[in-house]
C-alpha atoms as a PDB file:
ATOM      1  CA  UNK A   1       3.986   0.105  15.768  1.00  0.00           C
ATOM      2  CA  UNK A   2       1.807   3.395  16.764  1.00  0.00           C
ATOM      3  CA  UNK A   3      -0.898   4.150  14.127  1.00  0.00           C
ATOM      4  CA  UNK A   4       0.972   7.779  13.891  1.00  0.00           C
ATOM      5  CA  UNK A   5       4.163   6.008  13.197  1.00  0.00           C
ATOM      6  CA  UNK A   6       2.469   3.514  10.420  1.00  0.00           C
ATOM      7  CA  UNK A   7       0.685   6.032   8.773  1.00  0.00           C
ATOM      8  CA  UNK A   8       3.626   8.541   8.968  1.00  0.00           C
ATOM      9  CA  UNK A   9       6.521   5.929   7.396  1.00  0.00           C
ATOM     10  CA  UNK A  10       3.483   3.945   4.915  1.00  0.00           C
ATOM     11  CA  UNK A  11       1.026   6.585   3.792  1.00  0.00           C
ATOM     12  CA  UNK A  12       2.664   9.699   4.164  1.00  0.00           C
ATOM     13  CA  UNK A  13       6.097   7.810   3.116  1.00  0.00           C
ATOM     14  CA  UNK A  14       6.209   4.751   0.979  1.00  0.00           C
ATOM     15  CA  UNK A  15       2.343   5.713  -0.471  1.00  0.00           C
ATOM     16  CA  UNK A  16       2.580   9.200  -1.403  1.00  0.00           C
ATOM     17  CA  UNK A  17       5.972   9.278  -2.470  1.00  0.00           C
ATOM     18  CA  UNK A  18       5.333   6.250  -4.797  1.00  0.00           C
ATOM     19  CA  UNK A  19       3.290   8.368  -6.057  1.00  0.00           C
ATOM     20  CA  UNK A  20       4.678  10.990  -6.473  1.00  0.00           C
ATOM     21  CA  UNK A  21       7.566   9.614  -8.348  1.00  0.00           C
ATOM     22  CA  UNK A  22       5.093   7.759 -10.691  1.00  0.00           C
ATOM     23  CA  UNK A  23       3.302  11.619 -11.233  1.00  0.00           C
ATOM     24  CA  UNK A  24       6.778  12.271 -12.340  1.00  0.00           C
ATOM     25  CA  UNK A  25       7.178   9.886 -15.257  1.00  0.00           C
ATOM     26  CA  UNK A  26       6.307  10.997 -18.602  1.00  0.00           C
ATOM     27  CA  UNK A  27       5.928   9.148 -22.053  1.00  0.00           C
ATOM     28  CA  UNK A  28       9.393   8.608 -23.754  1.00  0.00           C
ATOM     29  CA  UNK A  29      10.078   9.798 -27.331  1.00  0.00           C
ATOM     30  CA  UNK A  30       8.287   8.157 -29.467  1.00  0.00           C
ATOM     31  CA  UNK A  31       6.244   6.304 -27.210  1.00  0.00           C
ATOM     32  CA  UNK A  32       2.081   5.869 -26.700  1.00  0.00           C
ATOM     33  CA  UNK A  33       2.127   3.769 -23.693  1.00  0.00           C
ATOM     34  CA  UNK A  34       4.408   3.642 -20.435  1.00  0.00           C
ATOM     35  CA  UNK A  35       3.663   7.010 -18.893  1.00  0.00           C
ATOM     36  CA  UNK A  36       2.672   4.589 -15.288  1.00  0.00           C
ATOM     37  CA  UNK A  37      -1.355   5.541 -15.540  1.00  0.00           C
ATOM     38  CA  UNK A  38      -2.855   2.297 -14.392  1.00  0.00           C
ATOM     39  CA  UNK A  39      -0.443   1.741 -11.933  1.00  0.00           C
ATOM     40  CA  UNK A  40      -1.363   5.277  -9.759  1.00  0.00           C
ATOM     41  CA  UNK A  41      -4.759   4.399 -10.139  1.00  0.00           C
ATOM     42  CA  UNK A  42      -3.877   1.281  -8.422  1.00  0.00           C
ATOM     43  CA  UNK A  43      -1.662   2.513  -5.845  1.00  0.00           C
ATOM     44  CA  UNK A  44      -4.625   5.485  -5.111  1.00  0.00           C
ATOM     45  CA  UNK A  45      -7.120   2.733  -4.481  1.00  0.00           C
ATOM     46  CA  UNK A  46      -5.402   0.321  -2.519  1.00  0.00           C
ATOM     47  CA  UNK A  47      -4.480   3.110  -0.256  1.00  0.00           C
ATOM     48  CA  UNK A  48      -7.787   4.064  -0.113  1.00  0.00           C
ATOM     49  CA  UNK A  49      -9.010   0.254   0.643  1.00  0.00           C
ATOM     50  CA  UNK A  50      -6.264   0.271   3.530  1.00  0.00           C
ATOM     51  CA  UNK A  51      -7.383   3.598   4.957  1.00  0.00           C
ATOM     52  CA  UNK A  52     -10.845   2.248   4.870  1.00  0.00           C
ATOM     53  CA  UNK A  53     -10.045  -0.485   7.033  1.00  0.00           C
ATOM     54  CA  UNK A  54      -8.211   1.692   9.781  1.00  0.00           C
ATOM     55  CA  UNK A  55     -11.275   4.014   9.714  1.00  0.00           C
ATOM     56  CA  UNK A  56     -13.892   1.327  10.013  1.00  0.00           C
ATOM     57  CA  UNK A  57     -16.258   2.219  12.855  1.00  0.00           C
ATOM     58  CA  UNK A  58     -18.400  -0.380  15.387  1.00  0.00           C
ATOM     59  CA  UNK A  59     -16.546  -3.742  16.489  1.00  0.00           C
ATOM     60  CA  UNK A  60     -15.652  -5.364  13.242  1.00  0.00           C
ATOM     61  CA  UNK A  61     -12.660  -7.734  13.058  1.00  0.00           C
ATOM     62  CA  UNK A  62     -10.665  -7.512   9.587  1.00  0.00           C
ATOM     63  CA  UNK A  63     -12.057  -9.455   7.106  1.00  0.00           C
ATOM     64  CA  UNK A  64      -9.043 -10.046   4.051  1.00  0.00           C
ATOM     65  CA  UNK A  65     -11.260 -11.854   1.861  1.00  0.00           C
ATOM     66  CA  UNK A  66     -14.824 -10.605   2.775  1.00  0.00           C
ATOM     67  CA  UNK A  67     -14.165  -7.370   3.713  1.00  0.00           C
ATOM     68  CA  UNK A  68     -12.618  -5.160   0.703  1.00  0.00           C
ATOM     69  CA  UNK A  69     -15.655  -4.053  -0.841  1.00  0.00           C
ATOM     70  CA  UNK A  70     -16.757  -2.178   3.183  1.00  0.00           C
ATOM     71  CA  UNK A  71     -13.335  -0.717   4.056  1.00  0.00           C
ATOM     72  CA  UNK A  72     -12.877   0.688   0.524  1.00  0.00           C
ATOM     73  CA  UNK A  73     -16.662   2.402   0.223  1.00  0.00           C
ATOM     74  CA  UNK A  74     -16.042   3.160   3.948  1.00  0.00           C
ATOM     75  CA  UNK A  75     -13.206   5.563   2.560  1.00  0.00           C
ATOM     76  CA  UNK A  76     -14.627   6.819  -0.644  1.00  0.00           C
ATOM     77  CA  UNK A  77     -18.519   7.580   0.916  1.00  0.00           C
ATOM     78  CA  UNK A  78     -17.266   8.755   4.194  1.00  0.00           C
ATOM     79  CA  UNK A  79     -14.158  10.994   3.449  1.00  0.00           C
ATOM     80  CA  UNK A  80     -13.308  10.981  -0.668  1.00  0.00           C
ATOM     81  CA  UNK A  81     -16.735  12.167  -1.756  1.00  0.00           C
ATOM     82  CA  UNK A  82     -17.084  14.303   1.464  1.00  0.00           C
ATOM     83  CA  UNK A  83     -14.231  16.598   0.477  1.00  0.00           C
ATOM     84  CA  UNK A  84     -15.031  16.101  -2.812  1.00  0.00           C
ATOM     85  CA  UNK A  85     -18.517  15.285  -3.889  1.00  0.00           C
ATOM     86  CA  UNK A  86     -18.452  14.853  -6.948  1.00  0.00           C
ATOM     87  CA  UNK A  87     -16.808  11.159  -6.262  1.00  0.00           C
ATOM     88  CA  UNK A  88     -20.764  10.547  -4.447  1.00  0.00           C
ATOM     89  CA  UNK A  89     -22.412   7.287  -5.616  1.00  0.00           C
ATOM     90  CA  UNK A  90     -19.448   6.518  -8.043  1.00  0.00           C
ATOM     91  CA  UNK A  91     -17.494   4.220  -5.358  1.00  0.00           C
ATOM     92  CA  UNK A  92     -18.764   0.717  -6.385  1.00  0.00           C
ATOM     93  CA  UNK A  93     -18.495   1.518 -10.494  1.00  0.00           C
ATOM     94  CA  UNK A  94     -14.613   2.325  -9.333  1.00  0.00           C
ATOM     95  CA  UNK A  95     -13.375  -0.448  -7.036  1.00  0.00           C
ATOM     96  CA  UNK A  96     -15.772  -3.091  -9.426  1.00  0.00           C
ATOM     97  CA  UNK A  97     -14.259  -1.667 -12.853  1.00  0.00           C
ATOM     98  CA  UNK A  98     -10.968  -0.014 -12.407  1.00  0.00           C
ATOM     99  CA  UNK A  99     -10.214  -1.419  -8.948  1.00  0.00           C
ATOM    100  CA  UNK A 100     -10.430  -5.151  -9.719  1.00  0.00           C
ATOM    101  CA  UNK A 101      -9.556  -4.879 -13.198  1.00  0.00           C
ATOM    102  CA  UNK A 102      -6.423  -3.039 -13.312  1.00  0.00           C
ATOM    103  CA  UNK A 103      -5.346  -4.697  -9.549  1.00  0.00           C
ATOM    104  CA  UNK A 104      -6.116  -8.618 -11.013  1.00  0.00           C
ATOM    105  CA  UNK A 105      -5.437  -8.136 -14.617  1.00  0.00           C
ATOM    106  CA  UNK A 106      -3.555  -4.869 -15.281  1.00  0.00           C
ATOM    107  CA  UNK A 107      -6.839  -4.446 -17.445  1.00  0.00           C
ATOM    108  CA  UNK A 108      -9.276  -1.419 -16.255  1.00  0.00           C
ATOM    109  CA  UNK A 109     -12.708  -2.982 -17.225  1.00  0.00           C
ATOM    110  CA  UNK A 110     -15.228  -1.224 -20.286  1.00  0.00           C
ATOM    111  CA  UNK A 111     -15.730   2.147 -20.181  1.00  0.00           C
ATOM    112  CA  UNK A 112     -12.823   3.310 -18.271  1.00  0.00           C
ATOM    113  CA  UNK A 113     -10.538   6.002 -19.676  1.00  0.00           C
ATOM    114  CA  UNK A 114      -7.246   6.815 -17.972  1.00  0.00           C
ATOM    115  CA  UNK A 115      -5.177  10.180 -18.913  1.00  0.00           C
ATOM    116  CA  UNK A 116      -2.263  11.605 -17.092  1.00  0.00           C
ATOM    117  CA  UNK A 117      -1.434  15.779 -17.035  1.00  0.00           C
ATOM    118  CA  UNK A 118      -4.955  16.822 -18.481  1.00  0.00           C
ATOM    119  CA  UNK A 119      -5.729  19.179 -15.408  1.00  0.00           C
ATOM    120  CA  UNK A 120      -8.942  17.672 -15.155  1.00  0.00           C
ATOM    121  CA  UNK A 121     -10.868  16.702 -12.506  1.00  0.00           C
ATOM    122  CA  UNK A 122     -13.081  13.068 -13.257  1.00  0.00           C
ATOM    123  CA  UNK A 123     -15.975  12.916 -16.392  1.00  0.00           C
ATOM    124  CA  UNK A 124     -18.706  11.113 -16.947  1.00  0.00           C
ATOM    125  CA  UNK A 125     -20.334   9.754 -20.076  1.00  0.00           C
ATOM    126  CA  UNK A 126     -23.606   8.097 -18.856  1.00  0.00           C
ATOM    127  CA  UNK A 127     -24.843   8.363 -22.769  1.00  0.00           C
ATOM    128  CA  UNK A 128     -21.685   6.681 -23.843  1.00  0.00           C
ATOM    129  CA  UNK A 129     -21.317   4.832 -20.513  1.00  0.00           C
ATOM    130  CA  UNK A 130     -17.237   5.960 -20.073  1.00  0.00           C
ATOM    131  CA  UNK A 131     -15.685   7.793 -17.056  1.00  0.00           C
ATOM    132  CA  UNK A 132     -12.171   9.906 -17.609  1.00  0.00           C
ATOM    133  CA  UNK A 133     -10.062   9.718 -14.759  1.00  0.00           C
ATOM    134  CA  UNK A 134      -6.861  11.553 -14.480  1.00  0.00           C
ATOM    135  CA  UNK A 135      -4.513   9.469 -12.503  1.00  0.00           C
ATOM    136  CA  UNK A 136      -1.985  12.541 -11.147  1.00  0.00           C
ATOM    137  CA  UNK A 137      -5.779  15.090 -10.095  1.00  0.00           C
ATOM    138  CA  UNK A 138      -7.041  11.921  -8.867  1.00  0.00           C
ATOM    139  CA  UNK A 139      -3.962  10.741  -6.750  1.00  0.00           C
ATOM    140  CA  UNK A 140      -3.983  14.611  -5.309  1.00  0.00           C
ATOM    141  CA  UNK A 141      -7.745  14.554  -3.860  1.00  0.00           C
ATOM    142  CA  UNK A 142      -6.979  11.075  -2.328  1.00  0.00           C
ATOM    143  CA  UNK A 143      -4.169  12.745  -0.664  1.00  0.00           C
ATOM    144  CA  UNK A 144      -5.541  15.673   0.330  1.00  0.00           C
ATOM    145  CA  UNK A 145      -8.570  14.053   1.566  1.00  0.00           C
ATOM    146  CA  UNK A 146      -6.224  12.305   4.181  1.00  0.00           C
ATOM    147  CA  UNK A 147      -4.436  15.133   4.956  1.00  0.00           C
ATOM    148  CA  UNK A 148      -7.597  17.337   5.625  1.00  0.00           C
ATOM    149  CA  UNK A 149     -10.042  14.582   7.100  1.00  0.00           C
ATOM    150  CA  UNK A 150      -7.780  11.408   8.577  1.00  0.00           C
ATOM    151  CA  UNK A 151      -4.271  12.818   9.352  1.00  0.00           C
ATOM    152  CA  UNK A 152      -6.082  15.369  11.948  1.00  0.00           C
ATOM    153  CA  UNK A 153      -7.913  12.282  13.874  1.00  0.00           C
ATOM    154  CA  UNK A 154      -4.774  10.207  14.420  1.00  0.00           C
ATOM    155  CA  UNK A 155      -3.240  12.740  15.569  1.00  0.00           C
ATOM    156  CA  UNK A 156      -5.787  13.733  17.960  1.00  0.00           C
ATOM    157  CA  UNK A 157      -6.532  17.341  16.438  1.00  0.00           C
ATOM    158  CA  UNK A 158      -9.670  16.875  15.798  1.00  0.00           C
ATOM    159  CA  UNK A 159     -12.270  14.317  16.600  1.00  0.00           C
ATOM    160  CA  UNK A 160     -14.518  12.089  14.926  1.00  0.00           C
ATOM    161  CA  UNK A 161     -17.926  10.669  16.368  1.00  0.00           C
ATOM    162  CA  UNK A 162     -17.485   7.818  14.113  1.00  0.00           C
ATOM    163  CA  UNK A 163     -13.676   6.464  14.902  1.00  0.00           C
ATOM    164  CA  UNK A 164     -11.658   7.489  17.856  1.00  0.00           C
ATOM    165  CA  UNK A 165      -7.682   7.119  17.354  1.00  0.00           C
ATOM    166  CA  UNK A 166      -7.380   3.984  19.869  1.00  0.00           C
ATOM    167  CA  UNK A 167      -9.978   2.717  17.214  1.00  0.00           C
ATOM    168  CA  UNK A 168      -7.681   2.761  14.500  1.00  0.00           C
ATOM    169  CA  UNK A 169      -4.866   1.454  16.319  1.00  0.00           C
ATOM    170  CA  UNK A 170      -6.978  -1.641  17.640  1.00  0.00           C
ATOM    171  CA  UNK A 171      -7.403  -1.405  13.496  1.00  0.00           C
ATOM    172  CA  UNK A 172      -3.653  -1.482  12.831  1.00  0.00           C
ATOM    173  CA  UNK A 173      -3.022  -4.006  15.261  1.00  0.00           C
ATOM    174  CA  UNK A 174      -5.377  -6.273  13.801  1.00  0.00           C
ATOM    175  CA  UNK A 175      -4.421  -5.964  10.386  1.00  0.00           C
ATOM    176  CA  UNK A 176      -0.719  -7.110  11.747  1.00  0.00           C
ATOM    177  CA  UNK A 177      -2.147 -10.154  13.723  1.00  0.00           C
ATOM    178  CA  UNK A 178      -3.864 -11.545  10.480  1.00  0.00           C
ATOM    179  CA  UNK A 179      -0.681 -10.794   8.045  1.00  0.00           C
ATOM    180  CA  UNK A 180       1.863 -12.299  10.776  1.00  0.00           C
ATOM    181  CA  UNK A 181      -0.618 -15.000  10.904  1.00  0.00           C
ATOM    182  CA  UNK A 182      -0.877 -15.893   7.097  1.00  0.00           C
ATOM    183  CA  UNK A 183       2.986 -15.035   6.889  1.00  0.00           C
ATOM    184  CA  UNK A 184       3.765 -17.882   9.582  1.00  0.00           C
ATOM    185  CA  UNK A 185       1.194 -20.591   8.067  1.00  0.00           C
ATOM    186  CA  UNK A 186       2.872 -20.025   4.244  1.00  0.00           C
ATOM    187  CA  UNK A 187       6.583 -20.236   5.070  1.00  0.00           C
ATOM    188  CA  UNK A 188       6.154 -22.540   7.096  1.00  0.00           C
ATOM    189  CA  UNK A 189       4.111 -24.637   4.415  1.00  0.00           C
ATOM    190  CA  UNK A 190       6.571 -24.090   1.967  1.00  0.00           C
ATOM    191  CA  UNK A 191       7.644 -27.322   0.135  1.00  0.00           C
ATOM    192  CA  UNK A 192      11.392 -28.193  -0.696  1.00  0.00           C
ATOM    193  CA  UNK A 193      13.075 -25.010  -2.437  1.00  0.00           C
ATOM    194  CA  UNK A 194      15.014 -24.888  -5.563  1.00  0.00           C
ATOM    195  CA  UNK A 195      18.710 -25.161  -5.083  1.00  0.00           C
ATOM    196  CA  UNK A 196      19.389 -21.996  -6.950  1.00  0.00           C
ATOM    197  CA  UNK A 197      17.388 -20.235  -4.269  1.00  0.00           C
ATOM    198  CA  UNK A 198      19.598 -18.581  -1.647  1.00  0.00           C
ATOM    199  CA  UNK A 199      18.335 -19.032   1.441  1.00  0.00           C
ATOM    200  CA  UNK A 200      19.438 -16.151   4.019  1.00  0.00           C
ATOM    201  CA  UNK A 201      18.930 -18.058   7.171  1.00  0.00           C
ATOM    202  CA  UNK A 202      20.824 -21.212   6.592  1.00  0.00           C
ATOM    203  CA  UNK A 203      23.889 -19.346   5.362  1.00  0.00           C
ATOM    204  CA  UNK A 204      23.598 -17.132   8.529  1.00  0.00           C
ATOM    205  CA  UNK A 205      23.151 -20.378  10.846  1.00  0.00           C
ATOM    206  CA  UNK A 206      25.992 -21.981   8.467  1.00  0.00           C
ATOM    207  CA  UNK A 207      28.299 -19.173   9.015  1.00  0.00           C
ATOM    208  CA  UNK A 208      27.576 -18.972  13.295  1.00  0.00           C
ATOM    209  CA  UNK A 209      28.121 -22.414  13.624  1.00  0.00           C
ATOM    210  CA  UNK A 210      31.350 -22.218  11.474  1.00  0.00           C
ATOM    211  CA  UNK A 211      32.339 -19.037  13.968  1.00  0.00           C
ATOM    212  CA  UNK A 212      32.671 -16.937  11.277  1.00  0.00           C
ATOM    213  CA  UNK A 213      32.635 -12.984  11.828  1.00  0.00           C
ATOM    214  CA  UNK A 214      28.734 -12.152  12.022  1.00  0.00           C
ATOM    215  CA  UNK A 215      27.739  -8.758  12.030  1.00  0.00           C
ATOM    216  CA  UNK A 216      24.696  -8.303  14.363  1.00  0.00           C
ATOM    217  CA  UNK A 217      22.846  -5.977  12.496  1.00  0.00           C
ATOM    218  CA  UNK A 218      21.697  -5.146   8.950  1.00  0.00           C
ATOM    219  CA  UNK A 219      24.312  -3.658   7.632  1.00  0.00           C
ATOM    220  CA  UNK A 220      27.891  -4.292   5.351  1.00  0.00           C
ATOM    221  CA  UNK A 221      29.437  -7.660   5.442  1.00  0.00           C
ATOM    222  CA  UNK A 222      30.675  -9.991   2.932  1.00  0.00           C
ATOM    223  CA  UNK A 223      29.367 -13.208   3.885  1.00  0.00           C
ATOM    224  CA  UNK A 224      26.012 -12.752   2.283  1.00  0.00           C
ATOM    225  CA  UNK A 225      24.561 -11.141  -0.700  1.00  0.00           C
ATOM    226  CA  UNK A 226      21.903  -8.492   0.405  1.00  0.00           C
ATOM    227  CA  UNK A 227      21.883  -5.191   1.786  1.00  0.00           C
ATOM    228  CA  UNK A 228      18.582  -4.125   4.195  1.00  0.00           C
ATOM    229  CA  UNK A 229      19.720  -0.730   4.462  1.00  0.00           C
ATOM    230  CA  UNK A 230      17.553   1.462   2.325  1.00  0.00           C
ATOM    231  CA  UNK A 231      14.362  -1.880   2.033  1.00  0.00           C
ATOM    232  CA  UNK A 232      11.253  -1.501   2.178  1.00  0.00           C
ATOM    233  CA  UNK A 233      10.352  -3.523   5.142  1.00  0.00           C
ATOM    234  CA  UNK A 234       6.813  -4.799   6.104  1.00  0.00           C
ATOM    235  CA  UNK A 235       5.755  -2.709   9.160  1.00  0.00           C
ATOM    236  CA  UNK A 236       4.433  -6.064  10.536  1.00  0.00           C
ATOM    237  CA  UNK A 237       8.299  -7.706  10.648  1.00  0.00           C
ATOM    238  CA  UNK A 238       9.537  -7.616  13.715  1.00  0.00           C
ATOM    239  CA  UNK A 239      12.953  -6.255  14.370  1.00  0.00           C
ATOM    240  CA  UNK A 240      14.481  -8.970  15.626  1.00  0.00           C
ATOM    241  CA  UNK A 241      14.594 -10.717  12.955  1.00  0.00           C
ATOM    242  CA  UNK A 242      16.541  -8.413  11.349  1.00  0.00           C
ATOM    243  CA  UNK A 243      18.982  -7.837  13.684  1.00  0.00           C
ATOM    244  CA  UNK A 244      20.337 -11.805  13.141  1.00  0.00           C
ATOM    245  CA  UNK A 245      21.217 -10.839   9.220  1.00  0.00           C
ATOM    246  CA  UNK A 246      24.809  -9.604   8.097  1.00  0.00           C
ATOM    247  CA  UNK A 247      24.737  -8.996   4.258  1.00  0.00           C
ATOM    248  CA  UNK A 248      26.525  -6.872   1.690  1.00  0.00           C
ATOM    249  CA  UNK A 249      24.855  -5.107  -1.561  1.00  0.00           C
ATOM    250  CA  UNK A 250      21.676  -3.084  -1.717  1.00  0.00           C
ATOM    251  CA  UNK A 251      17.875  -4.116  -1.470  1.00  0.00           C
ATOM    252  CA  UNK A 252      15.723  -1.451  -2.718  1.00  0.00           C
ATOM    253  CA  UNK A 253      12.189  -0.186  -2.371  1.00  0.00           C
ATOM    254  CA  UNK A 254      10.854  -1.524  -5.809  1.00  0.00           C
END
């Protein structure tokens, strides 16, 4: 996959439009909690963590457990708080306190205030030691801050003395190597399975060697009980593996 392609169907796609259907939600009736705060503030800073990585200049080779803490204060110092300043020197006290709390334990860490549709752009309380954060203002400057400082790179509008766009693909490309990697080593680790677990690829090697009627590609049939049409797919899967599956109902992007 072509960084423009990746970033086009999994930033610009899957990313943004997450979240903009979680700026969408509001509090029910009734209701104090549930309005999807914490989970935009995640999504915003994973993205960020990501884009960090594909931006990452000199010869560095990804790093999943070591790395995190670089690639996402490679984002925020380098692009975030260029376009918007205000974000400078506040990078660690994010990833450290709402990062890692609200990614590992759905728990934002002390002094951490979320709000949704206040209009207004991040506090700070260094008396009283508390940041505000709205999740829907805060989600918009991460986006534009791609769409102003990173979109124009990969597509080779502009240039950058720090990352060149075959940088970021040798980026992309490494990213995929590790995940295929760790994919590979954990299914084929896995111990024996439940019996209540359906298991697509025996029924599909059950039903070839039975000659059933096996459609070739994801799409309706109803020997199996999934649907590919309309999943979110790992840009790392390679497409031959789904062009073995025949399956009936609907898989949807959660």
């Amino acid at each position: 996959m072509t960084i423009q392609d990746f970033l086009a169907k999994f930033v610009e796609g899957y990313l943004f439009h997450d979240l903009d259907s979680m700026a969408k939600i509001t509090l029910p009736p009734g209701q104090n909690d549930g309005a999807a705060g914490y989970p935009m503030i995640a999504t915003s800073l994973a993205g960020m963590e990501l884009l960090g990585w594909i931006l990452m200049p000199g010869k560095v080779n990804f790093d999943p457990v070591h790395g995190g803490n670089s690639y996402f204060l490679n984002f925020w110092d380098n692009y975030l708080a260029k376009q918007y300043p205000r974000y400078t020197n506040l990078g660690k006290l994010f990833r450290k306190l709402m990062r890692n709390g609200i990614t590992h334990n759905f728990v934002a860490k002390s002094g951490i205030i979320v709000q949704k549709g206040s209009n207004k752009v991040v506090l700070i309380d260094t008396t009283r030691q508390e940041i505000y954060i709205d999740c829907i203002i805060f989600y918009q400057e991460f986006r534009d801050t791609y769409q102003v400082l990173v979109e124009p790179i990969a597509k080779g509008v502009t240039t950058s003395t720090s990352i060149t766009v075959q940088d970021m693909q040798k980026r992309l490309d490494d990213l995929a190597q590790n995940y295929s990697n760790e994919a590979k080593t954990l299914f084929s680790g896995l111990p024996n399975l439940h019996n209540s677990l359906i298991d697509l690829g025996k029924i599909i090697s059950a039903s070839l060697n039975a000659n059933l009627a096996t459609t070739r590609t994801a799409g309706a049939s109803p020997s199996l009980p999934y649907n590919l049409n309309n999943a979110t797919v790992s840009p790392f899967t390679q497409p031959s593996n789904l062009q073995t599956i025949t399956v009936s109902g609907t898989l949807t992007h959660p």
